[in-house]
N, C-alpha and C. Protein backbone atom coordinates (compact mmCIF):
# COMPACT_ATOMS: atom_id res chain seq x y z
N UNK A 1 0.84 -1.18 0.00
CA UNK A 1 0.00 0.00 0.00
C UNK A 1 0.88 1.24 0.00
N UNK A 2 0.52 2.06 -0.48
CA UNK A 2 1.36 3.26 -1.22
C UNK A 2 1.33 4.55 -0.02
N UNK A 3 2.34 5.05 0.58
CA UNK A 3 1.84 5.82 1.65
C UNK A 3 2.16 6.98 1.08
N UNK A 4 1.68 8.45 1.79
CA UNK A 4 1.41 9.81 1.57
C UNK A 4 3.11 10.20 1.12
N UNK A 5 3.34 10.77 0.35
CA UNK A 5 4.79 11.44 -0.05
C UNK A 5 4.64 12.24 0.86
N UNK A 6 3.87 13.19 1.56
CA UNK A 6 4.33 14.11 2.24
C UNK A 6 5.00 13.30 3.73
N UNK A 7 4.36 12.30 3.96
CA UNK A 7 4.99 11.38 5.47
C UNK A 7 6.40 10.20 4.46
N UNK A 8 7.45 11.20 4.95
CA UNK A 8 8.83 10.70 4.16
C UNK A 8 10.51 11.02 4.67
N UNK A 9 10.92 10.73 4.75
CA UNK A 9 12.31 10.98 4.58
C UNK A 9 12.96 10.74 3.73
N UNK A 10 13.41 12.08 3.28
CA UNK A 10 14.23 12.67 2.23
C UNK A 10 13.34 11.58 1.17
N UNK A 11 12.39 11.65 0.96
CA UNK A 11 11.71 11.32 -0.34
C UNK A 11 11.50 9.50 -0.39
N UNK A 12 11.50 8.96 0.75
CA UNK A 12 11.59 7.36 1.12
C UNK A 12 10.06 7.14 1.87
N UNK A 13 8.97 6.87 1.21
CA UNK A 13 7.90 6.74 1.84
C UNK A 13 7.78 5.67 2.79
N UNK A 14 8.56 4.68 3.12
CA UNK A 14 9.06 3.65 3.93
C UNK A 14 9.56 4.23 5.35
N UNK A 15 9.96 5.58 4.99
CA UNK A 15 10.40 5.63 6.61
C UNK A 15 9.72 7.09 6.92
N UNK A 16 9.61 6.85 8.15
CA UNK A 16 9.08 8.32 8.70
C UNK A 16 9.53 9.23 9.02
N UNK A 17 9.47 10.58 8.88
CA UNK A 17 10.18 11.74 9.28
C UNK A 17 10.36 12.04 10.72
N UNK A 18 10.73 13.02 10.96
CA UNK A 18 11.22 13.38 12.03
C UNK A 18 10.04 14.53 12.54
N UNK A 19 9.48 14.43 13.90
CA UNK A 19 8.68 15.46 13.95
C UNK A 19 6.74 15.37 13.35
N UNK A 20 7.31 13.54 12.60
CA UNK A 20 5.80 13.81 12.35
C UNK A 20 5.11 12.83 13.44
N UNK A 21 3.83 13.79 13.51
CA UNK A 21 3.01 13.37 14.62
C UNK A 21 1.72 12.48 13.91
N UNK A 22 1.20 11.31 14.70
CA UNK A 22 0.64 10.27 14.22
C UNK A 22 -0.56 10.47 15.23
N UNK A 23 -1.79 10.14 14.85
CA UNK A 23 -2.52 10.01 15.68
C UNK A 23 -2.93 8.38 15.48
N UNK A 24 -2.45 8.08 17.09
CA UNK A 24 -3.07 6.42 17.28
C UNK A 24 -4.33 6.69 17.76
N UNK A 25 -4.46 5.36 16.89
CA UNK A 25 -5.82 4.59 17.58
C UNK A 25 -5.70 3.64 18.97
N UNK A 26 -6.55 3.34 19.21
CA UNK A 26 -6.54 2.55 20.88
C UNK A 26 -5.86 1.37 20.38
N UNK A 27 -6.16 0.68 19.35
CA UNK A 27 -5.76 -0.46 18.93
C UNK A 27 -4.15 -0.59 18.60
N UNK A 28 -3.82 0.77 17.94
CA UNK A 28 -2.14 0.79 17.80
C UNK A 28 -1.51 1.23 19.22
N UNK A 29 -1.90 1.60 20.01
CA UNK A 29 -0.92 2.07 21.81
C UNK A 29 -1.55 0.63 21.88
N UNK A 30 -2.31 -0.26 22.28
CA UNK A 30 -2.19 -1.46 22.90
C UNK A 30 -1.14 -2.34 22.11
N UNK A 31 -0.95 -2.29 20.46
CA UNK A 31 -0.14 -3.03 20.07
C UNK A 31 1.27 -2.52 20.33
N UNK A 32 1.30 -1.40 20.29
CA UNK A 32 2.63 -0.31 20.51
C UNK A 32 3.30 -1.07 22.03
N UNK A 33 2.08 -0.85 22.86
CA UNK A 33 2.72 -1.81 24.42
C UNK A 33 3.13 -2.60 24.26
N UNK A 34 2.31 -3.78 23.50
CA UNK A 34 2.41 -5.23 23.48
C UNK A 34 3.90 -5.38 23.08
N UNK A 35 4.13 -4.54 21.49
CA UNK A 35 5.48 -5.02 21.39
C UNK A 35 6.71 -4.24 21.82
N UNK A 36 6.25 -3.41 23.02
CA UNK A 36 7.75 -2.92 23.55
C UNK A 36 7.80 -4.07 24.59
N UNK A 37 6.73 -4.61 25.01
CA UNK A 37 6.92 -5.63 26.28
C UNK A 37 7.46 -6.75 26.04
N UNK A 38 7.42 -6.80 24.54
CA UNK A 38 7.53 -9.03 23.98
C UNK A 38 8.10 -8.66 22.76
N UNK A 39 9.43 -8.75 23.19
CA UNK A 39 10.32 -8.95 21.52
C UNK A 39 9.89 -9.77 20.55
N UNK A 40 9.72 -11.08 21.38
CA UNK A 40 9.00 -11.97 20.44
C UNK A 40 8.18 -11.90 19.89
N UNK A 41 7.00 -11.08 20.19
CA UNK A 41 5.57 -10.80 19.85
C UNK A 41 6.11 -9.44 18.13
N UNK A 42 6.83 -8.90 19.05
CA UNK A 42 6.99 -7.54 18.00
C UNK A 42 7.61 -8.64 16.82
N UNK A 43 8.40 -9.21 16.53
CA UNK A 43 9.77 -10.02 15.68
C UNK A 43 8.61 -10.61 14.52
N UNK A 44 7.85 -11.82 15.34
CA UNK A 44 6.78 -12.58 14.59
C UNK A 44 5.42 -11.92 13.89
N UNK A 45 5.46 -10.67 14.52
CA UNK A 45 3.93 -10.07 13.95
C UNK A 45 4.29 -8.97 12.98
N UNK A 46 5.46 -8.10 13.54
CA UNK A 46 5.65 -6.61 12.65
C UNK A 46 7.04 -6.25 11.67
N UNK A 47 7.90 -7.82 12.12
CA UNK A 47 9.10 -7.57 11.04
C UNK A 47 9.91 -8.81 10.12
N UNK A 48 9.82 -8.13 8.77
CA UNK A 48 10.06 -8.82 7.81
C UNK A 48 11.51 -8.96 7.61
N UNK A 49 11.78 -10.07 6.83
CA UNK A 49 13.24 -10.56 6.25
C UNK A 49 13.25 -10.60 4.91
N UNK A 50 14.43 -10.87 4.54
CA UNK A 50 14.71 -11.22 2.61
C UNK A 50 15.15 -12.45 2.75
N UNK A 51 13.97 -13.44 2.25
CA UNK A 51 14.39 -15.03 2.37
C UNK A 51 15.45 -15.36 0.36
N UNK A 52 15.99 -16.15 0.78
CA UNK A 52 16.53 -16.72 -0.74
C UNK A 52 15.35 -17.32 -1.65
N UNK A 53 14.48 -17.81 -0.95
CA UNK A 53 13.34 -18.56 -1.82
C UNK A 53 11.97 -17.72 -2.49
N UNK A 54 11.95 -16.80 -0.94
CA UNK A 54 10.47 -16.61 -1.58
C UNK A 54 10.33 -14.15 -1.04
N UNK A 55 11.75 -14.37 -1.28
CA UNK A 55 11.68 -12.44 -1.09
C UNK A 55 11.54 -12.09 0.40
N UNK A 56 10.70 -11.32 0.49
CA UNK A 56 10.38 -10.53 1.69
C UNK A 56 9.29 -11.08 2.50
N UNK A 57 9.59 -11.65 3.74
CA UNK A 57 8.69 -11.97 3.95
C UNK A 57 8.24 -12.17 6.03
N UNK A 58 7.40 -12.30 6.53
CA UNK A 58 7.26 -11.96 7.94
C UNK A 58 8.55 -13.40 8.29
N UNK A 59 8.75 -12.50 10.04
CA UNK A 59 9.43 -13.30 10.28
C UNK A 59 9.37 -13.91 11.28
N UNK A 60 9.37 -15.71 11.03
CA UNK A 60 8.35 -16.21 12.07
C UNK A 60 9.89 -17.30 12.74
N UNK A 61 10.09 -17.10 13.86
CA UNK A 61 10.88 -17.27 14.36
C UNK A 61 10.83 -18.86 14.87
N UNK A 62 12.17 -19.46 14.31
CA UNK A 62 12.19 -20.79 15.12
C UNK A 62 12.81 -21.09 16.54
N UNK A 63 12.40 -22.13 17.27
CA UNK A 63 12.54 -22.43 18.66
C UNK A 63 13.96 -22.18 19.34
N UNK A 64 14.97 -22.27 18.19
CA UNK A 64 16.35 -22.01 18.32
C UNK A 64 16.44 -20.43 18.78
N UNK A 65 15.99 -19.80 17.34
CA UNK A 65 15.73 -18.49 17.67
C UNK A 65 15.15 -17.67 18.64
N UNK A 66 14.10 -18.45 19.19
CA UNK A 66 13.28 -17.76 20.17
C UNK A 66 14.06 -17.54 21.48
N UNK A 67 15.08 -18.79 21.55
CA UNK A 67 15.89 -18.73 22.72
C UNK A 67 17.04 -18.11 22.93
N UNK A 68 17.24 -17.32 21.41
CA UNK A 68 18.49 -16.29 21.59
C UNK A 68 17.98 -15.19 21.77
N UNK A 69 16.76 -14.56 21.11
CA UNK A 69 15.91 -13.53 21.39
C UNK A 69 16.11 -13.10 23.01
N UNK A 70 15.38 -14.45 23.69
CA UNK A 70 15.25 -14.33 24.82
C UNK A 70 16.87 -14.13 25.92
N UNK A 71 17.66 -14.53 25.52
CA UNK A 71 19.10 -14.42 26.03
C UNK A 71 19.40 -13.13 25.39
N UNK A 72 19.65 -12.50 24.28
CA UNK A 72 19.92 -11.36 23.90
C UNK A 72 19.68 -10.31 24.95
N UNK A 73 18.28 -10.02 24.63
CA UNK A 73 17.31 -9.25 25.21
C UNK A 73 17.35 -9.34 27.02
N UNK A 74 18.07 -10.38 27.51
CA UNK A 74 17.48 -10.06 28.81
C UNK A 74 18.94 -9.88 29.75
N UNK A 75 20.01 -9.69 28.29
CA UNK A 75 21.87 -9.96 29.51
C UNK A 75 21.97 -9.07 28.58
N UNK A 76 23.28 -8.08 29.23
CA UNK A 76 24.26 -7.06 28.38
C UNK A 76 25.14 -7.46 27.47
N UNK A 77 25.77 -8.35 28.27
CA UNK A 77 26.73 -8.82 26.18
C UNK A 77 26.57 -10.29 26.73
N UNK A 78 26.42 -10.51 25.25
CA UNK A 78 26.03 -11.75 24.62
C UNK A 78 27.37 -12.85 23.65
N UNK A 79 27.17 -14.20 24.01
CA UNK A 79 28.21 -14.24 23.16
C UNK A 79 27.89 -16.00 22.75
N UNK A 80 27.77 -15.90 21.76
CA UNK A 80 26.96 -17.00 20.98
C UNK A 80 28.04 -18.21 19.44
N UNK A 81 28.51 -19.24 20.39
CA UNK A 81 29.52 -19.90 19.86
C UNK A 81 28.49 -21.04 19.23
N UNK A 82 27.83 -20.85 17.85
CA UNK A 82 27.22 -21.95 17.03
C UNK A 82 27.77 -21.77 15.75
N UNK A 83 27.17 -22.98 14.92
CA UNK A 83 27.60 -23.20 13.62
C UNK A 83 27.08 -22.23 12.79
N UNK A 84 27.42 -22.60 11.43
CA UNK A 84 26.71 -21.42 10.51
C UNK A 84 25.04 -21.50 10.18
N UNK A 85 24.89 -21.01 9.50
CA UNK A 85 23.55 -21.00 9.15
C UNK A 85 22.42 -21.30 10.12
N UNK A 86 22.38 -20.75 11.53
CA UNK A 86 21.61 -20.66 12.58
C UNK A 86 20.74 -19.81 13.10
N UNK A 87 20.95 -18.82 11.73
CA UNK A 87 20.01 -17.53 12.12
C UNK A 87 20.11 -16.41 12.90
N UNK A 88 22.06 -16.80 13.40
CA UNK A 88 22.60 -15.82 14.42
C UNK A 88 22.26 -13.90 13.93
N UNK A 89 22.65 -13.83 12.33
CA UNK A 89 22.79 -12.67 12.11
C UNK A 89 21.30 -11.74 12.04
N UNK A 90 20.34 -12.83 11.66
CA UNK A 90 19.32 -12.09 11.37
C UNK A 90 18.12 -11.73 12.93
N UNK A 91 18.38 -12.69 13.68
CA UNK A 91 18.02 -12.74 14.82
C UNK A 91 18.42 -11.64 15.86
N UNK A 92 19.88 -11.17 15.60
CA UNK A 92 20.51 -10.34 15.96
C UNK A 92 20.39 -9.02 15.39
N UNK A 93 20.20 -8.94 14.46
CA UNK A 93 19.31 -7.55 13.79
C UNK A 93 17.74 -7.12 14.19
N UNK A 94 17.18 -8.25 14.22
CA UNK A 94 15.73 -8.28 15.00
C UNK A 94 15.80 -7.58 16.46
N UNK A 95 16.61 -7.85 17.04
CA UNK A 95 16.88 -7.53 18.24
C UNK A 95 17.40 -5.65 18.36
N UNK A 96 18.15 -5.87 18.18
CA UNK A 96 18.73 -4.35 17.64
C UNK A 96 17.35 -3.57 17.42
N UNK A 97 16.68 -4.11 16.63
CA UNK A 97 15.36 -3.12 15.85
C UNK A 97 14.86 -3.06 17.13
N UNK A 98 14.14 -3.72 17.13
CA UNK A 98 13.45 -3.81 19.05
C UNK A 98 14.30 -2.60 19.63
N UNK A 99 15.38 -2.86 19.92
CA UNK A 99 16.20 -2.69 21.25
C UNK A 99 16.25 -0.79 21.21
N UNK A 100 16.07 -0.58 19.87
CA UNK A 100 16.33 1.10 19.00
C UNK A 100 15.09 1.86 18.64
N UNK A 101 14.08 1.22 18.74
CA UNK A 101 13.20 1.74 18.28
C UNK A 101 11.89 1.48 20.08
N UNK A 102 12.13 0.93 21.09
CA UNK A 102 12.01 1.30 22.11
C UNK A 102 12.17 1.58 23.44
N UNK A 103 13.40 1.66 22.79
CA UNK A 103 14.35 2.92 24.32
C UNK A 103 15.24 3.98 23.81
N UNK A 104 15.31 4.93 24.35
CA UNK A 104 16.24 6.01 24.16
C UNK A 104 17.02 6.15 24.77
N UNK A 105 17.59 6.77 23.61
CA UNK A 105 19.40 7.27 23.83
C UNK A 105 20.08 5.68 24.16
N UNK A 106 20.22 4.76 23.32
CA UNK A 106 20.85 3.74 23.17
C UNK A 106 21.56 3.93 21.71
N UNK A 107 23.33 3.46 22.05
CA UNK A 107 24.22 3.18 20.94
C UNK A 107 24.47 1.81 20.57
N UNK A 108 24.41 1.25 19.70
CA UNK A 108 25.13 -0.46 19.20
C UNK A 108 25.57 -0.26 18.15
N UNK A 109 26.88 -0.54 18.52
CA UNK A 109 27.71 -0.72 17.20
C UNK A 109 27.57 -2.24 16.30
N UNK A 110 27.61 -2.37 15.35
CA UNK A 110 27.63 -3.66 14.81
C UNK A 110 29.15 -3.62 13.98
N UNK A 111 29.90 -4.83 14.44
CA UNK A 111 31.32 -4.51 14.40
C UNK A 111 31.57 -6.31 13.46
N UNK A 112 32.35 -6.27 12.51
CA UNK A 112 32.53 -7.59 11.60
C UNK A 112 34.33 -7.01 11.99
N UNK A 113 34.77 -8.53 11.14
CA UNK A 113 35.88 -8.09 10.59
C UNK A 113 36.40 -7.08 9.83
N UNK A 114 35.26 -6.99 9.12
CA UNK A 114 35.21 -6.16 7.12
C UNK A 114 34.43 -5.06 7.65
N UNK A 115 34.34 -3.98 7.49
CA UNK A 115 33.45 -3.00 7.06
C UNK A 115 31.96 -3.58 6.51
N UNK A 116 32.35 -4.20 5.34
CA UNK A 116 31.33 -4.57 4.60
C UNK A 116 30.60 -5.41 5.09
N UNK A 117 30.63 -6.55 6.06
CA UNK A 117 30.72 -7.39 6.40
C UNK A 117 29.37 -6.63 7.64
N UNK A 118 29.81 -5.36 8.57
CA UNK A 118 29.32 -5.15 9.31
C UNK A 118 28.41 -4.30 8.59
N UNK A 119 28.56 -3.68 7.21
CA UNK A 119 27.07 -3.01 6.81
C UNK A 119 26.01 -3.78 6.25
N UNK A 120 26.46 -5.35 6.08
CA UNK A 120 25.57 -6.00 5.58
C UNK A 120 24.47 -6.41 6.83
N UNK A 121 24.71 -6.14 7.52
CA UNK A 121 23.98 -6.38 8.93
C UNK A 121 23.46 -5.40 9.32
N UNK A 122 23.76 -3.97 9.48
CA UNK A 122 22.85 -3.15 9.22
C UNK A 122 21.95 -2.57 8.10
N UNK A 123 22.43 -3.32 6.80
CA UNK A 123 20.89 -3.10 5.68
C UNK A 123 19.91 -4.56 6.16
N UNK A 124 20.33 -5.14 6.75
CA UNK A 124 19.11 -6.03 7.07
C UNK A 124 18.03 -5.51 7.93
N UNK A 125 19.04 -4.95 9.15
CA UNK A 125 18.29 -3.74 9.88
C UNK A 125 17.47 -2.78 9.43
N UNK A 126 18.15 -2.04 8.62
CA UNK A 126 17.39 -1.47 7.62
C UNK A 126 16.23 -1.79 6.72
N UNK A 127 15.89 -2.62 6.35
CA UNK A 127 15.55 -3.84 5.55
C UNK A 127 14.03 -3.80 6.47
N UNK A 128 14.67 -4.44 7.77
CA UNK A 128 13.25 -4.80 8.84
C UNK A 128 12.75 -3.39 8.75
N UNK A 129 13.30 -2.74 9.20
CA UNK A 129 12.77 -0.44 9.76
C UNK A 129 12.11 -0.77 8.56
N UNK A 130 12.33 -0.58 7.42
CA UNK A 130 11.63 0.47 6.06
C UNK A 130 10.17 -0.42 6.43
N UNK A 131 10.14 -1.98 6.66
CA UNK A 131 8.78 -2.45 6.53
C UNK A 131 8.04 -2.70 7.80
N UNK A 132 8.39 -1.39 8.88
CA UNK A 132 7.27 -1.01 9.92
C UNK A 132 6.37 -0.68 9.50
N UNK A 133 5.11 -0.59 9.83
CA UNK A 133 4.04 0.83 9.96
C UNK A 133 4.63 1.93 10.34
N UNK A 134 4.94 2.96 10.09
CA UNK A 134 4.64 4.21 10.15
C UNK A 134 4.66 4.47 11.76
N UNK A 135 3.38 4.00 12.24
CA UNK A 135 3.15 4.60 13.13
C UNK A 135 4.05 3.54 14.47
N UNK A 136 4.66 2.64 13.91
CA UNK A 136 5.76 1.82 15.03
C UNK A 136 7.36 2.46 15.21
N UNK A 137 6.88 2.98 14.19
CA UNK A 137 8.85 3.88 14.00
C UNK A 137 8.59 4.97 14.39
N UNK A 138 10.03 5.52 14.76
CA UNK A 138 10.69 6.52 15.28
C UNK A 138 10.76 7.19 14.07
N UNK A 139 10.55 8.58 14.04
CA UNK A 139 11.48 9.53 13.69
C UNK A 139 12.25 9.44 12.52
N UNK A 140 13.32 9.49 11.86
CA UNK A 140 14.65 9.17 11.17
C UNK A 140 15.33 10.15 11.12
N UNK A 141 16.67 10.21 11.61
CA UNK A 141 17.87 11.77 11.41
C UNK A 141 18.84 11.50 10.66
N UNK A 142 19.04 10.10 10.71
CA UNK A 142 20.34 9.67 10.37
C UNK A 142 20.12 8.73 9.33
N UNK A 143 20.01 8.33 8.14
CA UNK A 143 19.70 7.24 7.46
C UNK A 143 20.48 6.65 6.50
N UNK A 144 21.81 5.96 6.64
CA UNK A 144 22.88 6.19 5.62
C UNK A 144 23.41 4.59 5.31
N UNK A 145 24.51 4.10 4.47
CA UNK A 145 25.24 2.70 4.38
C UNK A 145 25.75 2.16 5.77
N UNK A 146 26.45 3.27 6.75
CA UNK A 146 26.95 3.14 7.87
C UNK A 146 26.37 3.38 9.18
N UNK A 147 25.62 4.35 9.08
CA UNK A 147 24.73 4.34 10.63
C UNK A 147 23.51 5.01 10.50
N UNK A 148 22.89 4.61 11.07
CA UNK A 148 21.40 4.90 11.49
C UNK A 148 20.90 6.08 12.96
N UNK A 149 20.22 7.27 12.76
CA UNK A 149 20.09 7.63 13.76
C UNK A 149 18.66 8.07 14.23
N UNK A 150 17.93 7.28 14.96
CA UNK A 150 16.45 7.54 15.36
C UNK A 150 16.07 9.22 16.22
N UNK A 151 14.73 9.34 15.92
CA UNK A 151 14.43 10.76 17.01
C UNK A 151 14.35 10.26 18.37
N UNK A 152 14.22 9.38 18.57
CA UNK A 152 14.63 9.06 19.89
C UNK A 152 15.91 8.76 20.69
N UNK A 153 16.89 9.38 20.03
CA UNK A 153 18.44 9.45 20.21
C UNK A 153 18.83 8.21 19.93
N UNK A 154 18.60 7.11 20.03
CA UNK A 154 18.81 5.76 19.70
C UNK A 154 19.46 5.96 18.11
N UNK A 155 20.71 4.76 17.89
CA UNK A 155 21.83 5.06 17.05
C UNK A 155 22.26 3.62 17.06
N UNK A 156 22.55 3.50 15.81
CA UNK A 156 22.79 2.16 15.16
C UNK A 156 24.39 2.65 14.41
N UNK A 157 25.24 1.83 14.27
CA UNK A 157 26.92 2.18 13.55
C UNK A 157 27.32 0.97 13.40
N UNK A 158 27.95 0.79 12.33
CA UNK A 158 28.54 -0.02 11.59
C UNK A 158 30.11 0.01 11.51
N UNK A 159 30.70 -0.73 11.98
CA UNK A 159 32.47 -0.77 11.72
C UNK A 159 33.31 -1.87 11.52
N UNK A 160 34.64 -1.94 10.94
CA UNK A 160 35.70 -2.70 11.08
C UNK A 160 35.85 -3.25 12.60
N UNK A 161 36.57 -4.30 12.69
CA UNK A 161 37.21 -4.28 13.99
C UNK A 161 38.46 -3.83 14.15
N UNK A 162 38.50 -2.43 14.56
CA UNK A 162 39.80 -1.90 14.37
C UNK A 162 40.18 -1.42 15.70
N UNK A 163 41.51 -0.88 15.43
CA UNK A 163 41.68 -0.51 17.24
C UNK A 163 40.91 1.08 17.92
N UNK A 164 40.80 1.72 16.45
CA UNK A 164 39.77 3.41 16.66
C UNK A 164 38.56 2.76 16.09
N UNK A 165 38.10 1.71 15.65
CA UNK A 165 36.58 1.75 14.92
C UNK A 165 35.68 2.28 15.91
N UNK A 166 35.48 2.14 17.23
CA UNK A 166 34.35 3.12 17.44
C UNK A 166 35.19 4.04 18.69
N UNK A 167 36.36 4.08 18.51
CA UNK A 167 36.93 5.06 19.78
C UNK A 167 36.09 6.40 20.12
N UNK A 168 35.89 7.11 21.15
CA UNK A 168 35.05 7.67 21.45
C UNK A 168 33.29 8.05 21.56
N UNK A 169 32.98 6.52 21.41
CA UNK A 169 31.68 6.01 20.76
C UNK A 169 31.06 5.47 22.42
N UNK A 170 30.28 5.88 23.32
CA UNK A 170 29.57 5.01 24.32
C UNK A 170 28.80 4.01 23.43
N UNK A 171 29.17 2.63 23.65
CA UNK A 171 28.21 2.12 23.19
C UNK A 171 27.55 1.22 24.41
């Protein structure tokens, strides 16, 4: 569904501006609660992925997943020694979205070996944001290859693992 050009950033009808004011319905603040309270709830009902098979599509989380969600989300650093293809990266972007879009003034860096490596993890991020509602997102100030910056001070960055990649950065 095609939304208003005037509700945009910098000309991206996918994301919302800064400053614009939404009027909820009763039905969006109860869902708005629901999913600041239940990552899980928000992950499975309001954010999409880019599958290899079948595009864009909701993302319905498996039992593996549900249990990193839940470890993510409830300890400060996390540190997750599994094989490949486990769903670590995308699960971990899910989280992030959550984690940025309801609390403020939060920094996470997303740090790879490569540069590239770590922006491919924030366009997934990206990826989930553009296919909110409107009225679930923040703001947008910052919207770029490398970092993300919400109206709710909340800030997303992308880096090398280097010895300055985020020097002077609270994250």
């Amino acid at each position: 569904m095609a939304k208003p050009e005037q509700v945009s950033y910098h000309g991206n009808p996918n994301l919302k501006p800064l400053a614009y004011q939404h009027d909820f319905t009763k039905e969006e603040i109860a869902e708005y609660v629901k999913c600041q309270n239940d990552p899980k709830y928000f992950i499975e009902n309001y954010v999409k992925i880019v599958t290899l098979d079948q595009g864009l599509q909701p993302f319905k989380l498996f039992e593996c997943q549900k249990g990193k969600v839940d470890l993510i989300m409830n300890e400060r650093k996390v540190i997750l020694m599994e094989g490949r293809q486990q769903g670590k990266t995308v699960t971990a972007a899910a989280c992030i979205l959550h984690y940025t879009i309801f609390q403020e003034d939060k920094t996470v860096a997303i740090m790879a070996n490569k540069a590239s490596a770590a922006r491919e993890v924030l366009n997934r991020y990206q990826i989930m944001y553009e296919n909110l509602p409107l009225w679930m997102q923040q703001g947008v100030r910052v919207w770029n290859k490398g970092d993300v910056e919400l109206e709710n001070n909340s800030k997303v960055l992308s880096a090398a693992t280097t010895a300055s990649a985020i020097r002077g950065k609270s994250v």
